[in-house]
Protein backbone atom coordinates (compact mmCIF):
# COMPACT_ATOMS: atom_id res chain seq x y z
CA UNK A 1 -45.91 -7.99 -36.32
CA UNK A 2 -42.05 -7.61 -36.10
CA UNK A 3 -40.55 -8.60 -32.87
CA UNK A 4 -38.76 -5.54 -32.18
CA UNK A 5 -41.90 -3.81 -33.08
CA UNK A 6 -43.63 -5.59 -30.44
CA UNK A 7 -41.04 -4.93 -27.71
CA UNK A 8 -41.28 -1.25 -28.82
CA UNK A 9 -44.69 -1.15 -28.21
CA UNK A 10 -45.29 -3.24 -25.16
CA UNK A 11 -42.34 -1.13 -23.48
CA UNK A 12 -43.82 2.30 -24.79
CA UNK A 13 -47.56 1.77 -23.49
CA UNK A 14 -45.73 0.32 -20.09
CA UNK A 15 -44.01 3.83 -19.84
CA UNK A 16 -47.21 5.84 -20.84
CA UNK A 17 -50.03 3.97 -19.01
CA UNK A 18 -50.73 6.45 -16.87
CA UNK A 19 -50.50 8.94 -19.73
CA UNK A 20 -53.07 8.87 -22.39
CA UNK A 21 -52.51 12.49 -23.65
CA UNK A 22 -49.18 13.72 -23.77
CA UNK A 23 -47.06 10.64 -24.00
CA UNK A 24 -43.33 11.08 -23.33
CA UNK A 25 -40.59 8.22 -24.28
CA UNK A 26 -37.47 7.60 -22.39
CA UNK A 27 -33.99 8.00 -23.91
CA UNK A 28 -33.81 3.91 -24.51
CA UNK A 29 -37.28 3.85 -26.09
CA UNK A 30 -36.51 6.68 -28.57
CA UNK A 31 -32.71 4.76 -29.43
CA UNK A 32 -35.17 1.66 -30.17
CA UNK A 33 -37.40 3.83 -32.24
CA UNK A 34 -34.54 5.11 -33.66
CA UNK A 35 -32.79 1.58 -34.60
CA UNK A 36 -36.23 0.55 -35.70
CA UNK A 37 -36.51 3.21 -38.80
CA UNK A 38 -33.26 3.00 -39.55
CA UNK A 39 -33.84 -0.37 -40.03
CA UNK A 40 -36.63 -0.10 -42.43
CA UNK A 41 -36.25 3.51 -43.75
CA UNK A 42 -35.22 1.40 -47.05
CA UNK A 43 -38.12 -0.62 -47.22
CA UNK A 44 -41.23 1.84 -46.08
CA UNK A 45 -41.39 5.51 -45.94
CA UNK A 46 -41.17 7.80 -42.54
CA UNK A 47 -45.17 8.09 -41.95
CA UNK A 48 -45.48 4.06 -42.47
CA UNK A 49 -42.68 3.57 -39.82
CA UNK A 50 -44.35 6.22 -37.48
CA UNK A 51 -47.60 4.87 -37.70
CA UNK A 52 -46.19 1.07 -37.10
CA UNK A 53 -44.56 2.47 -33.66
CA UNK A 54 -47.30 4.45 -32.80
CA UNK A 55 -45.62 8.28 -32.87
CA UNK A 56 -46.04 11.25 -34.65
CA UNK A 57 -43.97 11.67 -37.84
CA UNK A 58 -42.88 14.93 -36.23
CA UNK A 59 -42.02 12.54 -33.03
CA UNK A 60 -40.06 10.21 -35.20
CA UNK A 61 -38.25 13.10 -37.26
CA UNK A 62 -36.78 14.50 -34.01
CA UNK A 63 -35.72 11.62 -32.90
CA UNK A 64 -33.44 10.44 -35.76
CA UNK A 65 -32.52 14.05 -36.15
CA UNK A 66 -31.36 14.26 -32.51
CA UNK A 67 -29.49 10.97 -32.92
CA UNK A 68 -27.83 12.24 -36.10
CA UNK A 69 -26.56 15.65 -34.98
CA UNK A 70 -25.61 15.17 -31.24
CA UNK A 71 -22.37 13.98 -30.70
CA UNK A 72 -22.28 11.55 -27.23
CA UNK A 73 -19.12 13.82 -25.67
CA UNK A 74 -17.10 16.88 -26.88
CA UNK A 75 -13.51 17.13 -26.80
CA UNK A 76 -12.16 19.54 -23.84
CA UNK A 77 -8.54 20.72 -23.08
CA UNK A 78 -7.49 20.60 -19.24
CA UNK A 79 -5.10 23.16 -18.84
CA UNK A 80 -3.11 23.29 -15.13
CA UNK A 81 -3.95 26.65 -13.49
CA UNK A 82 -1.44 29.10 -13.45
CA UNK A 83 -0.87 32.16 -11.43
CA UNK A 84 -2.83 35.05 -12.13
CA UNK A 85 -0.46 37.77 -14.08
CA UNK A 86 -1.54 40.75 -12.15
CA UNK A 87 -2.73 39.07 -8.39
CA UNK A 88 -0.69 35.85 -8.08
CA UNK A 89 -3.48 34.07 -7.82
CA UNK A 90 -4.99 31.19 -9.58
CA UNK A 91 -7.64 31.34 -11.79
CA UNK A 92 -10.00 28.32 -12.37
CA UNK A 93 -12.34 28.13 -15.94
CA UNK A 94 -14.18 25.44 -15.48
CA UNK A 95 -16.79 24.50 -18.22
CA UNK A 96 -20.40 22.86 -17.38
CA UNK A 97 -23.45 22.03 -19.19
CA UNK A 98 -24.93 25.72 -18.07
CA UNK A 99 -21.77 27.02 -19.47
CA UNK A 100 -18.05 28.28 -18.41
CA UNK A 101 -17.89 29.48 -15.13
CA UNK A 102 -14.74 31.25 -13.76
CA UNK A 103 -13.72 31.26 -9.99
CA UNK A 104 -10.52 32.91 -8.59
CA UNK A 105 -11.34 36.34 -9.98
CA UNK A 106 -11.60 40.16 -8.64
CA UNK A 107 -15.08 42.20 -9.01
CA UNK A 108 -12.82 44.17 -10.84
CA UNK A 109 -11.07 42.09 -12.45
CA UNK A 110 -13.92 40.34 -14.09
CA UNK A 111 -15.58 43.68 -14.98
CA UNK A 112 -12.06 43.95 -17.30
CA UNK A 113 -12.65 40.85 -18.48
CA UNK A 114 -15.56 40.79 -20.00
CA UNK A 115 -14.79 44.55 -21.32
CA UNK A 116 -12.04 42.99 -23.46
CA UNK A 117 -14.77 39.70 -24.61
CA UNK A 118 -16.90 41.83 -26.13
């Protein structure tokens, strides 16, 4: 058996020992998987790899799909606040992994807002 293979495993069953069911992986465990297929994708098909690391094709699949399509950081713009045009005071857009949130606004200026987003 393949080193790395080995580590995979030993690590993965560490992880999951009190799991025999529903077996989860951490974020390092899935980069290994993900390093392993890549790896021998040219040699062995998807189901062979699975099977050697002990996952689910499906498992495997999302996991070099995820690595593949999520980009580590996206680019932002910081912007100094200005003064508000109608108040004189500053508005704040801040944006978060829940999504933008805005701070410095009116009720009423909000509700005219989001009238004009729509």
């Amino acid at each position: 058996m393949d080193d790395t293979l080995n580590r995979f495993r030993q690590a993965a069953d560490r992880e999951n020992r009190r799991r025999p069911l529903r077996r989860r992986y951490s974020s390092a465990l899935q980069q290994q998987g993900v390093a392993y297929w890549q790896q021998r994708r040219g040699e062995e098909g998807v189901r062979t790899i699975a099977a050697s690391l002990g996952v689910s094709v499906t498992t495997l699949q999302r996991w070099t799909r995820g690595a593949a399509s999520r980009p580590r950081f996206r680019p932002i713009a910081i912007v100094p606040p200005g003064p508000s045009v109608e108040t004189g005071t500053t508005v704040a857009i801040q944006m978060t992994a829940a999504g933008p949130r805005v701070e410095g606004l009116t009720v009423e200026t909000a509700a005219r807002l989001l009238t004009l987003l729509r």
